[in-house]
PDB file of N, CA and C in Angstrom:
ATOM      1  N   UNK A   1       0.852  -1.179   0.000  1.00  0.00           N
ATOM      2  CA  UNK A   1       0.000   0.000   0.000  1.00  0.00           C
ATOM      3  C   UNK A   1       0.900   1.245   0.000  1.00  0.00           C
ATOM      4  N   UNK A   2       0.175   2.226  -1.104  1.00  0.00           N
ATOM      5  CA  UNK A   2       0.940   3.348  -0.694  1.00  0.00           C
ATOM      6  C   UNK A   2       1.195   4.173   0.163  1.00  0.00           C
ATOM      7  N   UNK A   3       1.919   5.256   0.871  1.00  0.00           N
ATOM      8  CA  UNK A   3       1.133   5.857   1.745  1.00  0.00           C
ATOM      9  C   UNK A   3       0.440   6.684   1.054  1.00  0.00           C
ATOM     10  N   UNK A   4       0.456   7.311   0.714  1.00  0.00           N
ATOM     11  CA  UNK A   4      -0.985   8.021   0.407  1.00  0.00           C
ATOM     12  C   UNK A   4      -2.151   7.831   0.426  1.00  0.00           C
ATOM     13  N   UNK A   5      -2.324   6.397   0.199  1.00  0.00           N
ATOM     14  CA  UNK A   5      -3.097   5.610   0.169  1.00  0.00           C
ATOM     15  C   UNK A   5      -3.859   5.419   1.626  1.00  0.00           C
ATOM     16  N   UNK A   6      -3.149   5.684   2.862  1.00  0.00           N
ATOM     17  CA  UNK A   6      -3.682   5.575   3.864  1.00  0.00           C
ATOM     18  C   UNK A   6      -4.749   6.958   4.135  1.00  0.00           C
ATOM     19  N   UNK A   7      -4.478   7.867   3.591  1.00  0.00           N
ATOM     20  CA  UNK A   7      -5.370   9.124   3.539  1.00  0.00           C
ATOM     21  C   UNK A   7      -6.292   9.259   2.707  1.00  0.00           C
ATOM     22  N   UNK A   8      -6.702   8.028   2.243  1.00  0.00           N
ATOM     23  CA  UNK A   8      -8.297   8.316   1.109  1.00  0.00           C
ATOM     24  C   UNK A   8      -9.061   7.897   2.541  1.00  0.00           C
ATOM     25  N   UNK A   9     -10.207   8.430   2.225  1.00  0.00           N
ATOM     26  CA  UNK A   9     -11.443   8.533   3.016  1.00  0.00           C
ATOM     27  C   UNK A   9     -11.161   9.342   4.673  1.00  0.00           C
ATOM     28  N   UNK A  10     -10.071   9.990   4.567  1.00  0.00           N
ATOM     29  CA  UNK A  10     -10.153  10.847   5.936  1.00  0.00           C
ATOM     30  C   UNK A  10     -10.098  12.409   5.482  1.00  0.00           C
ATOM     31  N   UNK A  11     -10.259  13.308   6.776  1.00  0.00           N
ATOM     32  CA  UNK A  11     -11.262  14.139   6.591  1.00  0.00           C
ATOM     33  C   UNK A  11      -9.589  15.160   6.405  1.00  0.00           C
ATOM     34  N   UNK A  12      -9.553  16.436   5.664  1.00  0.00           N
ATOM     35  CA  UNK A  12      -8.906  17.254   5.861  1.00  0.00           C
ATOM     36  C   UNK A  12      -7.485  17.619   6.868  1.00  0.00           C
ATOM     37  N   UNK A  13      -8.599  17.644   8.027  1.00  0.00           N
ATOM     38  CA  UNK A  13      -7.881  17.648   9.482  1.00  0.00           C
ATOM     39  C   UNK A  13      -7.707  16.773   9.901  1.00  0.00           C
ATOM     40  N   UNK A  14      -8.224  15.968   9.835  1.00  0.00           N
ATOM     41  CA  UNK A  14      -7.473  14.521  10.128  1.00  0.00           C
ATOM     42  C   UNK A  14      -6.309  14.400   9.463  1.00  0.00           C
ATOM     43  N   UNK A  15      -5.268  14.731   8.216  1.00  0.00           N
ATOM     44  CA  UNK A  15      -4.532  14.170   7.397  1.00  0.00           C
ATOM     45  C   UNK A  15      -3.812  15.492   8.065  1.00  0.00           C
ATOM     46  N   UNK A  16      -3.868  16.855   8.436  1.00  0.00           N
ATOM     47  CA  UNK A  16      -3.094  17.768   8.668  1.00  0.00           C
ATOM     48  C   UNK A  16      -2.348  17.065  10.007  1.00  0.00           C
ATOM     49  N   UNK A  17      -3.521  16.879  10.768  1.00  0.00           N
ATOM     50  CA  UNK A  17      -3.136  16.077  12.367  1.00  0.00           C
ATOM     51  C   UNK A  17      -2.142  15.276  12.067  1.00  0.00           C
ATOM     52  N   UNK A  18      -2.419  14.012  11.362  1.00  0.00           N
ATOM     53  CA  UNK A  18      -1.247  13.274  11.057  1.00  0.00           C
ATOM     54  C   UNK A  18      -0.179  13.589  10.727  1.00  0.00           C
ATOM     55  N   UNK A  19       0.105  14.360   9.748  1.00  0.00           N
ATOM     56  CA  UNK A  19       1.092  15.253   9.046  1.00  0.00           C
ATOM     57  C   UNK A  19       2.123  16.074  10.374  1.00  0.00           C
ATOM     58  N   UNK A  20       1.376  16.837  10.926  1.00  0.00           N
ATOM     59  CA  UNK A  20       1.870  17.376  11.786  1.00  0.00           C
ATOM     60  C   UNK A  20       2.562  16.600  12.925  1.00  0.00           C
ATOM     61  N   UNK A  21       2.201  15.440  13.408  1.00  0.00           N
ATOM     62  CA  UNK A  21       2.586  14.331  14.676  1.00  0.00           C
ATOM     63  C   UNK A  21       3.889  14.158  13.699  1.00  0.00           C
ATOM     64  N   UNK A  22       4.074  13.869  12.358  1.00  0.00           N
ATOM     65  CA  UNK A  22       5.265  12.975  11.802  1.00  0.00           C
ATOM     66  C   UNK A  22       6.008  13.656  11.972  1.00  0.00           C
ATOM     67  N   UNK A  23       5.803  15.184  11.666  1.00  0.00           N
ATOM     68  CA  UNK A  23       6.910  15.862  11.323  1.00  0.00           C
ATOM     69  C   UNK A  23       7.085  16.568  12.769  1.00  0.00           C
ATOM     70  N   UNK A  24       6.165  16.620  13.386  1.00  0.00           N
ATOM     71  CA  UNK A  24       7.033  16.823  14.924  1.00  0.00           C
ATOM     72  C   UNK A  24       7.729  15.495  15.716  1.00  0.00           C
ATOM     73  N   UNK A  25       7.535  14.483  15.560  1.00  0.00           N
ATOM     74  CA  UNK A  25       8.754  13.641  15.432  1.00  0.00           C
ATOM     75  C   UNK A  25       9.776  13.055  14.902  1.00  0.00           C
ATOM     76  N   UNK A  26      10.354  13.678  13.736  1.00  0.00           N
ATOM     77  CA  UNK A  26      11.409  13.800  12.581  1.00  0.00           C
ATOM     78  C   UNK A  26      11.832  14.752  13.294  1.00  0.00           C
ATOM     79  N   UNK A  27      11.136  15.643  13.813  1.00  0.00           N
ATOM     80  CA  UNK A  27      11.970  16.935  14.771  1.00  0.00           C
ATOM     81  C   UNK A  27      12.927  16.999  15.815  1.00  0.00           C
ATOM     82  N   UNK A  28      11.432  16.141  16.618  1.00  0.00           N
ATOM     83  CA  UNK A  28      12.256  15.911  17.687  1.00  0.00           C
ATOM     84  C   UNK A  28      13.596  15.214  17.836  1.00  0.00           C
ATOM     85  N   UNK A  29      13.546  13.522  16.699  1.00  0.00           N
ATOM     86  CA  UNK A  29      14.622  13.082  16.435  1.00  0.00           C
ATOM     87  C   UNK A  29      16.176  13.616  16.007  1.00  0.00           C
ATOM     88  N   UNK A  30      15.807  14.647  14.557  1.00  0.00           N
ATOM     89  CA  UNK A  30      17.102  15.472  14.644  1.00  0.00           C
ATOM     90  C   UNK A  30      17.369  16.041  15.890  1.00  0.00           C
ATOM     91  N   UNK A  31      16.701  16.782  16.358  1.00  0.00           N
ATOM     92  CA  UNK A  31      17.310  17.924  17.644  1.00  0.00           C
ATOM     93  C   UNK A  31      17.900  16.709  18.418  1.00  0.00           C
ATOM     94  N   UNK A  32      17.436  15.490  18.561  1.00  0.00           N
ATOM     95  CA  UNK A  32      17.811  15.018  20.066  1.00  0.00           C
ATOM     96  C   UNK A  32      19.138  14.673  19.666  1.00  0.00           C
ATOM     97  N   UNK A  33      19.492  14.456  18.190  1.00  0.00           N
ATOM     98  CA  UNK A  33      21.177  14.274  18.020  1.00  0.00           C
ATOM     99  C   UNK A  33      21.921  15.544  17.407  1.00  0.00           C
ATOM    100  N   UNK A  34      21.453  16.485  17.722  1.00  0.00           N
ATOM    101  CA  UNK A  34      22.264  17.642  18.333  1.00  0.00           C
ATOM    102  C   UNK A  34      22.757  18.421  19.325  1.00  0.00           C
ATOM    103  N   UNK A  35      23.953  18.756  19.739  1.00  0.00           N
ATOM    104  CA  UNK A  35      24.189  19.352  20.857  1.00  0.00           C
ATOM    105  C   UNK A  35      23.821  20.553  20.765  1.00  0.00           C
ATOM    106  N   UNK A  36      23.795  21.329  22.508  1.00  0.00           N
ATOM    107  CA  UNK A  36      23.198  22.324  22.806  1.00  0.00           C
ATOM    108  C   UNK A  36      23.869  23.301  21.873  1.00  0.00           C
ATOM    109  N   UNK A  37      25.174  23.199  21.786  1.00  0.00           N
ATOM    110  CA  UNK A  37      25.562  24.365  21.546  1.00  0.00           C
ATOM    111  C   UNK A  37      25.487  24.398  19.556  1.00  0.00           C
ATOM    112  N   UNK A  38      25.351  23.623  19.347  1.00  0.00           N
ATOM    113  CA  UNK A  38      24.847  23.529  17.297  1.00  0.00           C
ATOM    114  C   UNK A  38      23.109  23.927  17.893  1.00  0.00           C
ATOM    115  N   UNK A  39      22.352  23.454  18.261  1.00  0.00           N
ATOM    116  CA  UNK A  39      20.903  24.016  18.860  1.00  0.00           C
ATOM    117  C   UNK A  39      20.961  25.385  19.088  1.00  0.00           C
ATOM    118  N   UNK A  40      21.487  25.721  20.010  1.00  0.00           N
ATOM    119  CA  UNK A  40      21.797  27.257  20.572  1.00  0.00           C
ATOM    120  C   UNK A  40      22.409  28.102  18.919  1.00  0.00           C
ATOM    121  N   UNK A  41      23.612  27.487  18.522  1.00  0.00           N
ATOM    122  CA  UNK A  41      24.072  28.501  17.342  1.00  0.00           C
ATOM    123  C   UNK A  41      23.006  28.281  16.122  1.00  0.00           C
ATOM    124  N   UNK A  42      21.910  27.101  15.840  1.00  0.00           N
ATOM    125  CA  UNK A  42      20.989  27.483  15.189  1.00  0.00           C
ATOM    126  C   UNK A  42      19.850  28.667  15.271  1.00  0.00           C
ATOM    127  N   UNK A  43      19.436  28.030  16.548  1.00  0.00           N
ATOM    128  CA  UNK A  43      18.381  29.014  16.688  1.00  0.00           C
ATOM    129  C   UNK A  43      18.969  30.756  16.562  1.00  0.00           C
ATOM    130  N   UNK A  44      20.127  31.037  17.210  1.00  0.00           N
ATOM    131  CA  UNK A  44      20.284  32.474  16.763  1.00  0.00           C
ATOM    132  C   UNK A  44      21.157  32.762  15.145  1.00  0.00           C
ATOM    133  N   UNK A  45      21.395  31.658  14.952  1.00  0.00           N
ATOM    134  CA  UNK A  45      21.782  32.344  13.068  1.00  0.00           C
ATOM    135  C   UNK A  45      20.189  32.242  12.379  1.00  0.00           C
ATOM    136  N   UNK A  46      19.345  31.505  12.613  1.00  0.00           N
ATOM    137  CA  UNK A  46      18.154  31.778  12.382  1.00  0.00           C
ATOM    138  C   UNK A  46      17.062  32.889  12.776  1.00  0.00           C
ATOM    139  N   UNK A  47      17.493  33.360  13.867  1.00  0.00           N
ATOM    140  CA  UNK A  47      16.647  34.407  14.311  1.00  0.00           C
ATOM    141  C   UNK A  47      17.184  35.493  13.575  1.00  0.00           C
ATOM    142  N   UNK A  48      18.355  36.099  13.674  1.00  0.00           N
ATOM    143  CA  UNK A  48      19.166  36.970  13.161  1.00  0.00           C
ATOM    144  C   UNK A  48      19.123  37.119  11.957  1.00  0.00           C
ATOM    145  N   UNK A  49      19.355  35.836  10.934  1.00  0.00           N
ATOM    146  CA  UNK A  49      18.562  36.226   9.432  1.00  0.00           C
ATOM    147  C   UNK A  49      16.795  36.127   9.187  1.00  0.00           C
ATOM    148  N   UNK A  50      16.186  35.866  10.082  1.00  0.00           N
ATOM    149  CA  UNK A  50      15.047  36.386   9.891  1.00  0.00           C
ATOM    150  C   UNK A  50      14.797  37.312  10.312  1.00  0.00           C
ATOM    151  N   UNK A  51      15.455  38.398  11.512  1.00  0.00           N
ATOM    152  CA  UNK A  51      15.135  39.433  11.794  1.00  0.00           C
ATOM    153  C   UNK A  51      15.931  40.115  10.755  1.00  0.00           C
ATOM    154  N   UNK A  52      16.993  39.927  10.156  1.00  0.00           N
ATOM    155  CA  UNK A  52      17.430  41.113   9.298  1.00  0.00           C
ATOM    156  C   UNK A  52      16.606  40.899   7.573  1.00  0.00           C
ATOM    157  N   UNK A  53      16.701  39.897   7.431  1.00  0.00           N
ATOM    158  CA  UNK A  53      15.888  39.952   6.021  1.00  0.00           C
ATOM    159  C   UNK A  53      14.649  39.663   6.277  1.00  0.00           C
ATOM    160  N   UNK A  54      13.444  39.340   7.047  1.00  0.00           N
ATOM    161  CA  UNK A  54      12.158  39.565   7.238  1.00  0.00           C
ATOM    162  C   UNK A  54      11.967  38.843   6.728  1.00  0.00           C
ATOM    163  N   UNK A  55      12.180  37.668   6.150  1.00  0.00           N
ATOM    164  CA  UNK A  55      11.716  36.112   5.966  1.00  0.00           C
ATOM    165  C   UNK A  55      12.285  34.926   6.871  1.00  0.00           C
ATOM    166  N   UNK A  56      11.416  34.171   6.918  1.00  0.00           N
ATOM    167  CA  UNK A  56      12.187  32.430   7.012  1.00  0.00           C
ATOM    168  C   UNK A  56      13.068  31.992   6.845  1.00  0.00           C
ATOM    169  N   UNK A  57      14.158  31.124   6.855  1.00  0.00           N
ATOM    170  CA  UNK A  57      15.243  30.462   5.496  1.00  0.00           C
ATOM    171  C   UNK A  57      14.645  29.371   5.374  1.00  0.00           C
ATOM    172  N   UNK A  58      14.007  28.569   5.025  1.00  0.00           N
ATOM    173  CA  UNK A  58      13.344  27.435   4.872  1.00  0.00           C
ATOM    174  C   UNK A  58      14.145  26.513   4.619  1.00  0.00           C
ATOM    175  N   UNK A  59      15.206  26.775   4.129  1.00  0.00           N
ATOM    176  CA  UNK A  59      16.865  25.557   4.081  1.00  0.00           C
ATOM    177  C   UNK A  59      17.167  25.262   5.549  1.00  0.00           C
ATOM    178  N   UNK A  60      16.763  25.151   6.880  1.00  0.00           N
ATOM    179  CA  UNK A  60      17.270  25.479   7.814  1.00  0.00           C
ATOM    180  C   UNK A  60      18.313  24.086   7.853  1.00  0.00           C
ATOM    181  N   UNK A  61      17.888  23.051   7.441  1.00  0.00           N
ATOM    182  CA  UNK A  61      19.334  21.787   7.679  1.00  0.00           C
ATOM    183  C   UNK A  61      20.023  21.917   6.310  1.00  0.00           C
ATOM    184  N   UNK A  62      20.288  22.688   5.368  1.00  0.00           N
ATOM    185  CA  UNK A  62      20.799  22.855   4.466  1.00  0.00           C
ATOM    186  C   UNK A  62      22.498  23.264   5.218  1.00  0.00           C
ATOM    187  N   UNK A  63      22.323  23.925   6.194  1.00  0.00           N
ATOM    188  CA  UNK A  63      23.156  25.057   6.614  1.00  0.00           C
ATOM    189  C   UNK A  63      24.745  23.658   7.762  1.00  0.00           C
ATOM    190  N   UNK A  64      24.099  22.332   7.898  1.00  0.00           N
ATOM    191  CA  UNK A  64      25.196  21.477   8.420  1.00  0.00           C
ATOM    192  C   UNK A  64      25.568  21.058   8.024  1.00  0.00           C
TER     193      UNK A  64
END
């Protein structure tokens, strides 16, 4: 079966819900094999180019 296939006959929000659980645990997994201090120097090279250029970087694991 495909996956996709598991999302015929569910509702919208139901498939966002799902969506969202996966990818907050793909999350959690990277972060937990990073140290504080690659964590810490992400989050502020990320804040810092979004506060100076007023977007996102959406590459954010592009950058290791």
């Amino acid at each position: 079966m495909a996956a996709c296939q598991q999302f015929l006959g569910k509702h919208e929000n139901e498939i966002m819900e799902i969506s969202r659980e996966t990818l907050e645990g793909h999350q959690r997994a990277i972060m937990g094999n990073m140290t504080v201090e690659v964590l810490f120097g992400s989050f502020i090279w990320h804040a810092s180019y979004s506060f100076v250029t007023g977007r996102f970087p959406w590459n954010v694991f592009e950058t290791y």
